[in-house]
Protein backbone atom coordinates (compact mmCIF):
# COMPACT_ATOMS: atom_id res chain seq x y z
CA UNK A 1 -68.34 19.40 79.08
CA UNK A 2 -71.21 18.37 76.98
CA UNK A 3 -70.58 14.94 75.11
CA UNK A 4 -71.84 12.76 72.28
CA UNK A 5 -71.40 9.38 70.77
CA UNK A 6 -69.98 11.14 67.79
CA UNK A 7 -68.39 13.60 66.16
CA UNK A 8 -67.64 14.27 63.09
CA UNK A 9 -65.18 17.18 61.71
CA UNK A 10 -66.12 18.08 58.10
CA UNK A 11 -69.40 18.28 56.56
CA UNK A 12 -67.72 17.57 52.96
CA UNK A 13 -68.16 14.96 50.63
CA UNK A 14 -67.12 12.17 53.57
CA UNK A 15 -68.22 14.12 56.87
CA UNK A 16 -71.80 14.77 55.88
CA UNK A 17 -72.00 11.13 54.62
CA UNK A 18 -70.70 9.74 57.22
CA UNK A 19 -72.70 11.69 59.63
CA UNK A 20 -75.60 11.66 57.70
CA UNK A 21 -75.48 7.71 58.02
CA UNK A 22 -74.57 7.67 62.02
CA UNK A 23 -77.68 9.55 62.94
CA UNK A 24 -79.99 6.90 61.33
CA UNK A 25 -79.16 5.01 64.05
CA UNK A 26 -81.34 6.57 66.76
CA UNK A 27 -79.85 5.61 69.79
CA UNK A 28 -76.65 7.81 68.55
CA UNK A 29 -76.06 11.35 69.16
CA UNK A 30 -74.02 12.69 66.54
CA UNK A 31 -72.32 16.00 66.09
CA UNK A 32 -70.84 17.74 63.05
CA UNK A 33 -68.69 20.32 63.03
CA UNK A 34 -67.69 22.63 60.00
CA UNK A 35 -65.74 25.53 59.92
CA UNK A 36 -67.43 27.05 56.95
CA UNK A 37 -71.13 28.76 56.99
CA UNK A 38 -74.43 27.35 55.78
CA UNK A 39 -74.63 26.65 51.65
CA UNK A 40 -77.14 29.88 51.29
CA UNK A 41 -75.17 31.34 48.28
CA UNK A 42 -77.58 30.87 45.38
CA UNK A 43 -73.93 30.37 42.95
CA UNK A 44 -74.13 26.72 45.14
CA UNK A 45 -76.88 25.86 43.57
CA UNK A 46 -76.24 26.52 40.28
CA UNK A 47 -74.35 24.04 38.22
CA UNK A 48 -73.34 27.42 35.90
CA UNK A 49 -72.11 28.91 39.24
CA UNK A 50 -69.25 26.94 39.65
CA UNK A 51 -66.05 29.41 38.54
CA UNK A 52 -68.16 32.33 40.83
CA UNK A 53 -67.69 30.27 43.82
CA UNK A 54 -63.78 30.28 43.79
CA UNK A 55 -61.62 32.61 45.79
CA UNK A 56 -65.24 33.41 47.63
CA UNK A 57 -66.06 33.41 51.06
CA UNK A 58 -66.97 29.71 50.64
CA UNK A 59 -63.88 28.86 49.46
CA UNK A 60 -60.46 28.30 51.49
CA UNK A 61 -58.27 29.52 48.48
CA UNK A 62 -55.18 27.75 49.46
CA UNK A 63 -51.56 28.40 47.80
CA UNK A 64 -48.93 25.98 47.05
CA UNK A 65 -45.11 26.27 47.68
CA UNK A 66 -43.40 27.36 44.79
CA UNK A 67 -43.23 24.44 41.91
CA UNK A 68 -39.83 23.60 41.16
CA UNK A 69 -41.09 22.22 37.53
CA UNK A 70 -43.47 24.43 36.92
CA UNK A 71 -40.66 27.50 36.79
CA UNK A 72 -41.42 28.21 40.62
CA UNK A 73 -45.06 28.92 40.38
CA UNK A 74 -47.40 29.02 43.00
CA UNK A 75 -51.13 27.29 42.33
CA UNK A 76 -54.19 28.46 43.74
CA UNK A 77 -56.29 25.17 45.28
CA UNK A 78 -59.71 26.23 45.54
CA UNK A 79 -61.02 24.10 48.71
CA UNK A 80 -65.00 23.77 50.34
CA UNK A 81 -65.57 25.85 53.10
CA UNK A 82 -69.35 25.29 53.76
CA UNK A 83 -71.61 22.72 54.37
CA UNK A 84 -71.09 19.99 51.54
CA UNK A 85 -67.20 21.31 52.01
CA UNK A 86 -66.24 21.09 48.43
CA UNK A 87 -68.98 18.65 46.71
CA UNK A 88 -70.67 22.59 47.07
CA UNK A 89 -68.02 24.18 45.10
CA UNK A 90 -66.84 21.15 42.62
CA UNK A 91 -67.49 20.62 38.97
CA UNK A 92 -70.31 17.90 40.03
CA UNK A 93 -68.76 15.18 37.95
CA UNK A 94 -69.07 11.76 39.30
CA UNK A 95 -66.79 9.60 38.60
CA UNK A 96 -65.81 6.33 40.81
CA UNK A 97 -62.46 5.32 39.36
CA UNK A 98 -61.03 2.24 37.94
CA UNK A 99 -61.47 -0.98 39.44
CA UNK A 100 -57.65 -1.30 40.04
CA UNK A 101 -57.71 1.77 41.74
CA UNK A 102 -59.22 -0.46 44.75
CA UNK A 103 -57.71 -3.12 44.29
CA UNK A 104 -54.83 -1.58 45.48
CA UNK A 105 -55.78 0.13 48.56
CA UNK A 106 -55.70 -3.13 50.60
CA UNK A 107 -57.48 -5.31 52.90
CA UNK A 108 -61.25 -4.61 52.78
CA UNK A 109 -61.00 -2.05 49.54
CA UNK A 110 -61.43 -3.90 46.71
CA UNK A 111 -63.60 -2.90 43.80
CA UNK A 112 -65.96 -5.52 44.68
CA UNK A 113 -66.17 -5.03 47.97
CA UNK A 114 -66.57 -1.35 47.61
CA UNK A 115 -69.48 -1.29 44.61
CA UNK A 116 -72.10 -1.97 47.23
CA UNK A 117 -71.60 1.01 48.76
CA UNK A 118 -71.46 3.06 45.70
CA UNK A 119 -74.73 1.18 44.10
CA UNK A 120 -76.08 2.60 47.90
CA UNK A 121 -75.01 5.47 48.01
CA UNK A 122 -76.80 6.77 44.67
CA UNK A 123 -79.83 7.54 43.54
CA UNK A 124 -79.32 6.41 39.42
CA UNK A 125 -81.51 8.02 36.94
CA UNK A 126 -81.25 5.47 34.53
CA UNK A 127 -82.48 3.25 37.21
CA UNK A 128 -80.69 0.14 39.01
CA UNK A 129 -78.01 -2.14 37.72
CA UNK A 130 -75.44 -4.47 38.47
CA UNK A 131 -73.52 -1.21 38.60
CA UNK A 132 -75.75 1.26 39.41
CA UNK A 133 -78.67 1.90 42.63
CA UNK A 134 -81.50 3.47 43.49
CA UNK A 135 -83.03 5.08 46.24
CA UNK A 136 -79.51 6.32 47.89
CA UNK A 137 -79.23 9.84 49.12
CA UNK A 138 -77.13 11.19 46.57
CA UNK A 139 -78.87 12.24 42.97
CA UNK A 140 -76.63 11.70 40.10
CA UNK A 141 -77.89 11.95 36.25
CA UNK A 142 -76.83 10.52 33.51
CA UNK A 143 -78.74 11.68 30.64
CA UNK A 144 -79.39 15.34 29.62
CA UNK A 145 -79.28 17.28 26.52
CA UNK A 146 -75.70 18.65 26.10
CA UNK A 147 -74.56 22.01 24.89
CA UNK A 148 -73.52 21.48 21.23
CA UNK A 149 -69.85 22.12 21.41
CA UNK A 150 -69.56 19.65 24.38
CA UNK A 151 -71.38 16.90 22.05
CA UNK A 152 -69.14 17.67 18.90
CA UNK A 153 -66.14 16.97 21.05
CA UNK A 154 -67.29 13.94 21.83
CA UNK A 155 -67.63 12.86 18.14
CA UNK A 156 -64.51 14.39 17.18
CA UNK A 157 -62.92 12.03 20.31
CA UNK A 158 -65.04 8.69 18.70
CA UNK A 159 -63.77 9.81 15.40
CA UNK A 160 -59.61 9.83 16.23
CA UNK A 161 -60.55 6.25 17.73
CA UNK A 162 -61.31 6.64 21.12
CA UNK A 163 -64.14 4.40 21.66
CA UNK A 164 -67.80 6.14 23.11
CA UNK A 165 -68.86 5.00 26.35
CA UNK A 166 -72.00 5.91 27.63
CA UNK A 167 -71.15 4.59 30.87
CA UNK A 168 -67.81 5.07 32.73
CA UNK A 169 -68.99 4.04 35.79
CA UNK A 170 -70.02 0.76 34.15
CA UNK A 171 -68.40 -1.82 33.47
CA UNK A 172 -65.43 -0.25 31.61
CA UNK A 173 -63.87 3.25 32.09
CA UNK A 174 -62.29 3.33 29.15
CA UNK A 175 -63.61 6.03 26.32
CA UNK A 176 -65.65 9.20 25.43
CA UNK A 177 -68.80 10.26 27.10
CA UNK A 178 -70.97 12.87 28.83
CA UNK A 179 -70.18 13.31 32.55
CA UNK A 180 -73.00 11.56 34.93
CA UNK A 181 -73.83 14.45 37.37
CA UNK A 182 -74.71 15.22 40.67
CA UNK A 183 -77.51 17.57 39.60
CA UNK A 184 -80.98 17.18 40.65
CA UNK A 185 -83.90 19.07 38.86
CA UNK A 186 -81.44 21.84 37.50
CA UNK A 187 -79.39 21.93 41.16
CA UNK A 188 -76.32 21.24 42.38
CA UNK A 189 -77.07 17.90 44.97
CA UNK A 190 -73.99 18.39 47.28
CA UNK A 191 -73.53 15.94 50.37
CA UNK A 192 -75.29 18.80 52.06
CA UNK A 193 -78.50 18.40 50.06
CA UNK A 194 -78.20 14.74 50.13
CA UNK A 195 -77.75 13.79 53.88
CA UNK A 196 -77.60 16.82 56.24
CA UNK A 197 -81.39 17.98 54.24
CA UNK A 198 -84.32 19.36 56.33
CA UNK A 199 -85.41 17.20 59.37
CA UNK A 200 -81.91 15.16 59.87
CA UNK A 201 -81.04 13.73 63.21
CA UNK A 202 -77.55 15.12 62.65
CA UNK A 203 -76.56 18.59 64.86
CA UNK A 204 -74.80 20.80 62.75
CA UNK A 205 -72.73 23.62 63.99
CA UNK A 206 -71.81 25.33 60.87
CA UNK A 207 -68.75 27.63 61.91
CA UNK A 208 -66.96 25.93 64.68
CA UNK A 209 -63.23 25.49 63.44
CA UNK A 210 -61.86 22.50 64.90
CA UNK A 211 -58.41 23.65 66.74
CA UNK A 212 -57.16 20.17 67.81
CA UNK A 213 -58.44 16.28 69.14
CA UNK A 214 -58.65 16.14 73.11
CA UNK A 215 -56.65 12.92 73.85
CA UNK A 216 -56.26 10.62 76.56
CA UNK A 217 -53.31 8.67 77.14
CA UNK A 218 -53.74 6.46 73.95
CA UNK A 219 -57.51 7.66 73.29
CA UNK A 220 -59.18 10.25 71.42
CA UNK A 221 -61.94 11.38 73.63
CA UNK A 222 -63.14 14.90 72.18
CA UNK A 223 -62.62 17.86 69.70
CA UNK A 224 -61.80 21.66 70.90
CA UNK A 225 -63.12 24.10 68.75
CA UNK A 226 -63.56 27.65 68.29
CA UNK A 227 -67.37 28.79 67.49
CA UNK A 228 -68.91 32.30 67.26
CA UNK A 229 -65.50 33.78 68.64
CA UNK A 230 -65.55 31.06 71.96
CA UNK A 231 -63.74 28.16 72.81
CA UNK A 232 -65.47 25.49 73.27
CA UNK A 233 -64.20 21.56 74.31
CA UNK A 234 -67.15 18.42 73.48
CA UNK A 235 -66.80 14.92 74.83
CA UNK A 236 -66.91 12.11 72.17
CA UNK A 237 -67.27 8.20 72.77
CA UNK A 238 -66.03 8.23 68.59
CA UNK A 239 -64.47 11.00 66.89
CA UNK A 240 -64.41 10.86 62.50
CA UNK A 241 -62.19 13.60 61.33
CA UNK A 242 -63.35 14.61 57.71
CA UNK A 243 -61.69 17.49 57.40
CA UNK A 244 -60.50 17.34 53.70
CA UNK A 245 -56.82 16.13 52.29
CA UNK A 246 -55.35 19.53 53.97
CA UNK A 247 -57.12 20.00 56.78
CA UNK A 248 -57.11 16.59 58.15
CA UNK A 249 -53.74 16.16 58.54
CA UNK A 250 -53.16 19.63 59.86
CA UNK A 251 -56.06 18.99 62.85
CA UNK A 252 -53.69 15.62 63.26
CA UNK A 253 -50.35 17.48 63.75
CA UNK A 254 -52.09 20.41 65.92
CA UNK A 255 -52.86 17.46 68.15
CA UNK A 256 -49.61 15.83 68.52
CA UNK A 257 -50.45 13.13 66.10
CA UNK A 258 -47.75 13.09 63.11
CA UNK A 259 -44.09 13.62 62.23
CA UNK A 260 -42.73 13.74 65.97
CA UNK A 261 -39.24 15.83 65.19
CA UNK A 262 -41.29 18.56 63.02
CA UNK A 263 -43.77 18.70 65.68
CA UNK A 264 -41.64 19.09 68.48
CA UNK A 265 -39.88 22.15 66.26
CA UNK A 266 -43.49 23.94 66.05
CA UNK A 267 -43.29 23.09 70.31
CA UNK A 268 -45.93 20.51 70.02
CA UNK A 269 -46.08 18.28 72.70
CA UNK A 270 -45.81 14.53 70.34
CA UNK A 271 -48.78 12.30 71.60
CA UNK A 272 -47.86 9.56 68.48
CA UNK A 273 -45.07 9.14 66.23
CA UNK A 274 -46.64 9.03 63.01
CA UNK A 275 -43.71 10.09 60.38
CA UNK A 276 -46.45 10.08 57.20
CA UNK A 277 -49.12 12.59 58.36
CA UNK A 278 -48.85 15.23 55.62
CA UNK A 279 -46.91 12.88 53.10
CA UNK A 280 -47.80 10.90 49.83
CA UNK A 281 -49.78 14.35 48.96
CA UNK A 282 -50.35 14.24 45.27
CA UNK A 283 -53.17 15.39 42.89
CA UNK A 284 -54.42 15.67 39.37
CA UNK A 285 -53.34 17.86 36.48
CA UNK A 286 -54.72 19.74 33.85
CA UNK A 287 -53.26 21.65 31.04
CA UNK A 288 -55.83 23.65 28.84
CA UNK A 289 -55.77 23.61 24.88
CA UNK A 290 -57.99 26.17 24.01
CA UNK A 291 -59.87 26.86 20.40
CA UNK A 292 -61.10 29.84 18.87
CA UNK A 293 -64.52 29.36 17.78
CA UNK A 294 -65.53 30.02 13.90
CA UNK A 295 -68.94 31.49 14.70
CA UNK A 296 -70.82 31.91 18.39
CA UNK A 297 -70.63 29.42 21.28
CA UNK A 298 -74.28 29.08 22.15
CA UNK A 299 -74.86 30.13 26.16
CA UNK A 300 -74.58 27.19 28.43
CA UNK A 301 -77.09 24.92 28.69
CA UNK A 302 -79.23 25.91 32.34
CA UNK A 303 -79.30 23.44 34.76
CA UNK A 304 -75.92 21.99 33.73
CA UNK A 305 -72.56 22.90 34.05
CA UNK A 306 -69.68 24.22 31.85
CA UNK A 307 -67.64 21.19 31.47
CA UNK A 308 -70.05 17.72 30.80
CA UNK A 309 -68.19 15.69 28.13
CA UNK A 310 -64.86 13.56 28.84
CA UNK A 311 -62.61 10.52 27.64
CA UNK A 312 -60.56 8.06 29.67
CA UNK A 313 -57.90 7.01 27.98
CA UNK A 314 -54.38 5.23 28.22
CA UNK A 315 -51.21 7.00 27.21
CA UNK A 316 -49.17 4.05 26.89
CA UNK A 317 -49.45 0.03 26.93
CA UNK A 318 -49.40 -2.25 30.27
CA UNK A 319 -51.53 -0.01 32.44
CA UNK A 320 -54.40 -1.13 34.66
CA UNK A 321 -56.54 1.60 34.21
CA UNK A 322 -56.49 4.62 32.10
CA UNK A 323 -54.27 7.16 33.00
CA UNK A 324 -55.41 10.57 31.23
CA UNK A 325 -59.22 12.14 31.50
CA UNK A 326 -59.38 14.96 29.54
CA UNK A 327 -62.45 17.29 30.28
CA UNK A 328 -64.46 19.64 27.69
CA UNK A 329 -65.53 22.88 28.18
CA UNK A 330 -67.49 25.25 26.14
CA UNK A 331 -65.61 28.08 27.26
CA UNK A 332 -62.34 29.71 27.06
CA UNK A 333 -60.46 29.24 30.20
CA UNK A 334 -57.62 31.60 29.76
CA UNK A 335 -55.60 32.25 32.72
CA UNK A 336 -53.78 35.36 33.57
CA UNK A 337 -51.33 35.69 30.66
CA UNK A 338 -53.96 34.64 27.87
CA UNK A 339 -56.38 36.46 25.77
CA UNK A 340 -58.51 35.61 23.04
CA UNK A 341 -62.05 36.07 21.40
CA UNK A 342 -64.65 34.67 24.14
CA UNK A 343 -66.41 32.37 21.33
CA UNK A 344 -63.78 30.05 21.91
CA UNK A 345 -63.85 26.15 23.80
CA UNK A 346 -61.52 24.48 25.74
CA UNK A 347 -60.28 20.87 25.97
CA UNK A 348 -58.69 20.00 29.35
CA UNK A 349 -55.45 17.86 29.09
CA UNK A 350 -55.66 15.74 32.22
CA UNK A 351 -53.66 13.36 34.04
CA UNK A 352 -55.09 11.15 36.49
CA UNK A 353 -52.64 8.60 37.64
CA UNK A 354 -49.20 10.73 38.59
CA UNK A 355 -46.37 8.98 40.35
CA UNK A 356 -44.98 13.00 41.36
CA UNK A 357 -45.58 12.69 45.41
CA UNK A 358 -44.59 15.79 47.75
CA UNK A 359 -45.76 16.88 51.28
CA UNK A 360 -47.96 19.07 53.17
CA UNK A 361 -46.50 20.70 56.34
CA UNK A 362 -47.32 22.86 59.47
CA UNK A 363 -45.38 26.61 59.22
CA UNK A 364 -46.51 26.98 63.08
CA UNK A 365 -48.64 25.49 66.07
CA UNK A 366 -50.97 28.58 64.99
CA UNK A 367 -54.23 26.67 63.78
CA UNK A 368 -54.52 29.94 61.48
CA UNK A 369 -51.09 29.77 60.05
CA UNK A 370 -50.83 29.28 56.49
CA UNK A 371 -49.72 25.12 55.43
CA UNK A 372 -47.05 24.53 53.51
CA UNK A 373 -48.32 22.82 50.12
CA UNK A 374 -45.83 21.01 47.99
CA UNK A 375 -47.59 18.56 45.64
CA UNK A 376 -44.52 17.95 43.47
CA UNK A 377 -46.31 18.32 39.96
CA UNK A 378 -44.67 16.76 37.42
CA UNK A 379 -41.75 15.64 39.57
CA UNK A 380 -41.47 12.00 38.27
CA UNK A 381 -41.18 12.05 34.18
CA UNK A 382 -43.36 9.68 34.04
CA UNK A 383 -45.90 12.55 34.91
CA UNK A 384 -44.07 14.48 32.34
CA UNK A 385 -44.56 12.17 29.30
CA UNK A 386 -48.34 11.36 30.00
CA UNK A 387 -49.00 15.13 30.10
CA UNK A 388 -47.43 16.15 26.76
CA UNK A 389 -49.17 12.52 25.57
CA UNK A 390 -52.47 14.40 26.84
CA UNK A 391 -52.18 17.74 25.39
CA UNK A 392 -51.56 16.12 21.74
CA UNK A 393 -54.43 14.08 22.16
CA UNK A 394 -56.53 17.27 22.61
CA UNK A 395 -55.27 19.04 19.73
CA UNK A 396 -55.74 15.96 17.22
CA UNK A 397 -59.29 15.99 18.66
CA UNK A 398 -59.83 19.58 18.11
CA UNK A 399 -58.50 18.69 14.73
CA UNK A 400 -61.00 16.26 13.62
CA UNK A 401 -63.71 16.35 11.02
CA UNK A 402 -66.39 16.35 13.27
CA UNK A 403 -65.48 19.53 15.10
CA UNK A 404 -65.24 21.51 11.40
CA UNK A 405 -67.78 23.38 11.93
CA UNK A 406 -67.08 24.76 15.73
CA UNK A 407 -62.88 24.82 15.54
CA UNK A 408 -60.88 27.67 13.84
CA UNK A 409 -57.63 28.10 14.82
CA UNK A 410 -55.85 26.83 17.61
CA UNK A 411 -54.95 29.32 20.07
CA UNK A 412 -53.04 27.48 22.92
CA UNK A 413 -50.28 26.14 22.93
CA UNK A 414 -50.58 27.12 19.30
CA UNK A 415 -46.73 27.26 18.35
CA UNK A 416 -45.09 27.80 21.33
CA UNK A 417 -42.64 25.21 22.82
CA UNK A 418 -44.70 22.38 24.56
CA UNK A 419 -42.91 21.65 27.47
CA UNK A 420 -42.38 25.33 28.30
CA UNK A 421 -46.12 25.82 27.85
CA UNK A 422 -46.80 23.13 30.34
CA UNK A 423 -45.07 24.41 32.43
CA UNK A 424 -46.21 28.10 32.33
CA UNK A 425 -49.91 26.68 32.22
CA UNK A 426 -50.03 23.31 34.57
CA UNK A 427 -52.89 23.85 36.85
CA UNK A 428 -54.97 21.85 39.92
CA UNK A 429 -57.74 19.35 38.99
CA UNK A 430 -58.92 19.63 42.11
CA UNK A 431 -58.04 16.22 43.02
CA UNK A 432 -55.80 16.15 46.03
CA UNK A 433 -54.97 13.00 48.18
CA UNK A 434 -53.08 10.69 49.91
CA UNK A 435 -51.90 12.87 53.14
CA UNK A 436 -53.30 10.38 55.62
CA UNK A 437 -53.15 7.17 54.15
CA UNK A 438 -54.32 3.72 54.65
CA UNK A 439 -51.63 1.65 55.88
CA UNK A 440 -49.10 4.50 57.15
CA UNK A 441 -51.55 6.85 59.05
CA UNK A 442 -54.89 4.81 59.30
CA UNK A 443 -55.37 1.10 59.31
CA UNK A 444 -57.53 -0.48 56.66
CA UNK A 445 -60.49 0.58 59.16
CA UNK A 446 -59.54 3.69 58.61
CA UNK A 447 -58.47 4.05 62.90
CA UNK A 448 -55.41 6.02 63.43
CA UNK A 449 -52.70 4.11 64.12
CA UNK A 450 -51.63 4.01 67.82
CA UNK A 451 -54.89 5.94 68.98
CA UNK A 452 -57.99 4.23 70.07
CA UNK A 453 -61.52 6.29 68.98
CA UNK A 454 -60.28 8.40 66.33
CA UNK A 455 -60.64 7.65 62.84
CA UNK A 456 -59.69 9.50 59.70
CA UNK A 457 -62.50 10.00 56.17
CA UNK A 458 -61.95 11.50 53.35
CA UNK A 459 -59.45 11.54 50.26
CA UNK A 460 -56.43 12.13 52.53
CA UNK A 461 -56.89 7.45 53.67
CA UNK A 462 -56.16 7.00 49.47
CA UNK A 463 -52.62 5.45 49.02
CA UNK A 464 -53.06 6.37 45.49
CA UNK A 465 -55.78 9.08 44.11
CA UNK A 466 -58.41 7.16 41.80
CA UNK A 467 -58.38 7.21 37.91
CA UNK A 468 -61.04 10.48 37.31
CA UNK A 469 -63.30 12.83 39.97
CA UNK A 470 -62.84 12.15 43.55
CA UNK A 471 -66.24 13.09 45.13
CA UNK A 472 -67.56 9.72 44.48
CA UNK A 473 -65.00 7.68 45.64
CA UNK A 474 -64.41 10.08 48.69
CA UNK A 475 -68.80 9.69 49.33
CA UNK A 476 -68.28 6.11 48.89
CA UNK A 477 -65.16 6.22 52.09
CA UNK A 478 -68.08 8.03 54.95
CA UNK A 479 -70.56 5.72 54.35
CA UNK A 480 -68.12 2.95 54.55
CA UNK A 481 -66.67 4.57 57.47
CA UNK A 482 -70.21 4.99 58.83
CA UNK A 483 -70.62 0.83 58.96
CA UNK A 484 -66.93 0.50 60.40
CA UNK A 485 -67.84 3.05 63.24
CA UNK A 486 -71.03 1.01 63.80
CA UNK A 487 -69.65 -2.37 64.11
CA UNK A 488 -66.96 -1.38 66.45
CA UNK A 489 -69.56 0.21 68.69
């Protein structure tokens, strides 16, 4: 059986980071394994591309259970299948979350203590800061002409007294702004472009779907996986799984490493008791308001995508961070029972700190079988209130003066009932966490608990999802995995 020092499962956001930093130590052979193909579709590349990309081959198009507050619907989760997993198929917005989004993940996590690896992980355009670096692998811009629409909504945002912020990964979060990117010279800059480029030290094996970890006793020492239709088994002296908020979890339980009464229903053989694989899984809402336009939307702006203009803002006192992040787009995103005129815009109502947690199961020991997805939307109330809170910020901002000369009517929700429309309209912000997370599954070095030489990566270790975007803060996890891996060995 061939063998490395490490191997990593997921090329994503974390995985490629992670690996990308391993291999720069020389002496280290590192393997990454992804179970989707190489990022050759040109819609990757182009930040315009981004709604082509879903339900595509690149794309694992999960389903949720039905929602028990959303009238029993079932949401589509589009998920990264391909190098850069799904920093290749997001909205490119990066956003690190609020401070006290840290400082409550525990020992080691603090905002302070994780801004060095965020000021090293990026490569600013406005240059380096006490916030901000240069020279990291990972492009992000800040400044760009916006389309027109996207720029009145910010003024109409200023003008109902949310305050502008031209930096929200500065030192406050709080306000109205345009979206700091990852978009390099008119491209999407995935964590495939920015550490897996040409000439890395890291071997890749793009589709070779990870079936479970090959323990030892008490030890991780390998990953079996299935590549080009074969079997295959690899040695590893470290294993990193970064195989995303759904799939991590899942590789666990294939592998005897979770709930040990579910998994001996499935006819797993338990290897660890670890009751909170698969729980705590929660993720951001949206809700769309959408305008009709009173003359033509101009065509997006090349080089940038749809949505790049966004507030941060708190629906009600004695929060420590803002708890709604609406998004603008200058499009109509109508769903499946919608229609409208296509010059029409679209704020986003979303809600980025929800208390609603559910679960994420195995159906079967089948590594193919479909998971059962239960995020809970809008279980708590809580969740409920700062929703409806979040739509009617939306409209009074499609309201305001400064949008005169772009808004017309309203066309959604319009008149119909809010809380029936929220609930016939809720959809994913693409934000999942929480399924493996520090302190229940993984220790604050992010090792499994009860295995030795096995570590978890990747937005399934948050206790809580961060305040806004997760592909920075989920970036910012490999390379601090990367160190952690490297001081152990």
């Amino acid at each position: 059986m061939e063998s490395y020092d490490i191997v990593v499962v997921g090329a994503g956001s974390a995985g490629a980071a992670a690996a990308g930093r391993l291999a720069e130590r020389a002496d280290l052979r590192v393997l990454l394994l992804e179970a989707g193909g190489p990022d050759t579709n040109p819609d990757i590349h182009d930040p315009g591309g981004v709604f082509r990309l879903w339900g595509g081959a690149e794309d694992y198009d999960y389903l949720t259970a039905p929602q028990s507050h959303l009238g029993g619907r079932r949401l589509r989760w589009p998920r990264g299948r391909v190098l850069g997993g799904s920093s290749s198929l997001n909205g490119m917005i990066f956003v690190r979350g609020a401070p006290a989004d840290f400082d409550g993940w525990g020992p080691g996590w603090s905002y302070a203590e994780c801004l060095p690896y965020f000021r090293r992980l990026e490569n600013f355009s406005r240059g380096a800061s006490a916030y901000h670096g240069t020279g990291g692998p990972v492009r992000v811009v800040a400044d760009y002409e916006p389309h027109p629409v996207n720029a009145a909504i910010v003024e109409a945002a200023v003008e109902c007294g949310v305050p502008y912020n031209e930096d929200c990964n500065g030192e406050r979060q709080d306000g109205a702004g345009f979206c700091q990117l990852t978009v390099h010279r008119g491209r999407r800059h995935s964590t495939a472009a920015a550490y897996l480029g040409p000439g890395t030290p890291v071997e890749i094996r793009a589709g070779a779907r990870a079936r479970r970890l090959l323990l030892r006793g008490s030890r991780c020492v390998g990953v079996e996986f299935v590549w080009d239709g074969a079997l295959y088994q690899v040695g590893a002296g470290q294993v990193v799984v970064s195989a995303g908020t759904l799939e991590s979890p899942r590789l666990l339980m294939l592998s005897g490493l979770g709930p040990a009464q579910r998994l001996r229903g499935h006819g797993i053989g338990v290897a660890e008791d670890l009751p909170e694989v698969g729980r705590n899984l929660h993720d951001h809402a949206l809700v769309p308001v959408i305008v009709a336009a009173r003359r033509p939307v101009p065509p997006a702006v090349p080089g940038l995508p749809q949505m790049h203009s966004q507030l941060f803002w708190r629906s009600r006192a004695g929060l420590p961070a803002p708890d709604v992040q609406p998004l603008f787009f200058h499009v109509p995103l109508y769903d499946e029972t919608m229609s409208g005129p296509q010059d029409a815009f679209t704020l986003m109502a979303g809600i980025v700190r929800p208390e609603s947690r559910g679960a994420l199961e195995l159906t079967s020991a089948d590594p193919d079988a479909p998971l059962r997805i239960d995020p809970a939307y809008l279980r708590e109330p809580v969740d409920v209130a700062c929703m409806r809170a979040a739509v009617e910020l939306c409209r009074q901002i499609a309201r305001a003066g400064a949008l005169r000369d772009w808004a017309d009517k309203e066309l959604y929700p319009a008149a119909e009932d809010l809380p029936a429309y929220v609930e016939r309209t809720l959809v994913t912000y693409h934000h999942q966490a929480g399924t493996c997370a520090m302190g229940t599954v993984v220790d604050h070095r992010l090792r499994v608990l009860g295995i030795d030489g096995l570590r978890v990566a990747d937005a399934s270790v948050m206790p809580a999802v961060t305040s806004g975007n997760t592909n920075a803060p989920t970036i910012m996890i490999g390379e601090r995995c990367a160190d952690l891996v490297l001081e152990d060995l």
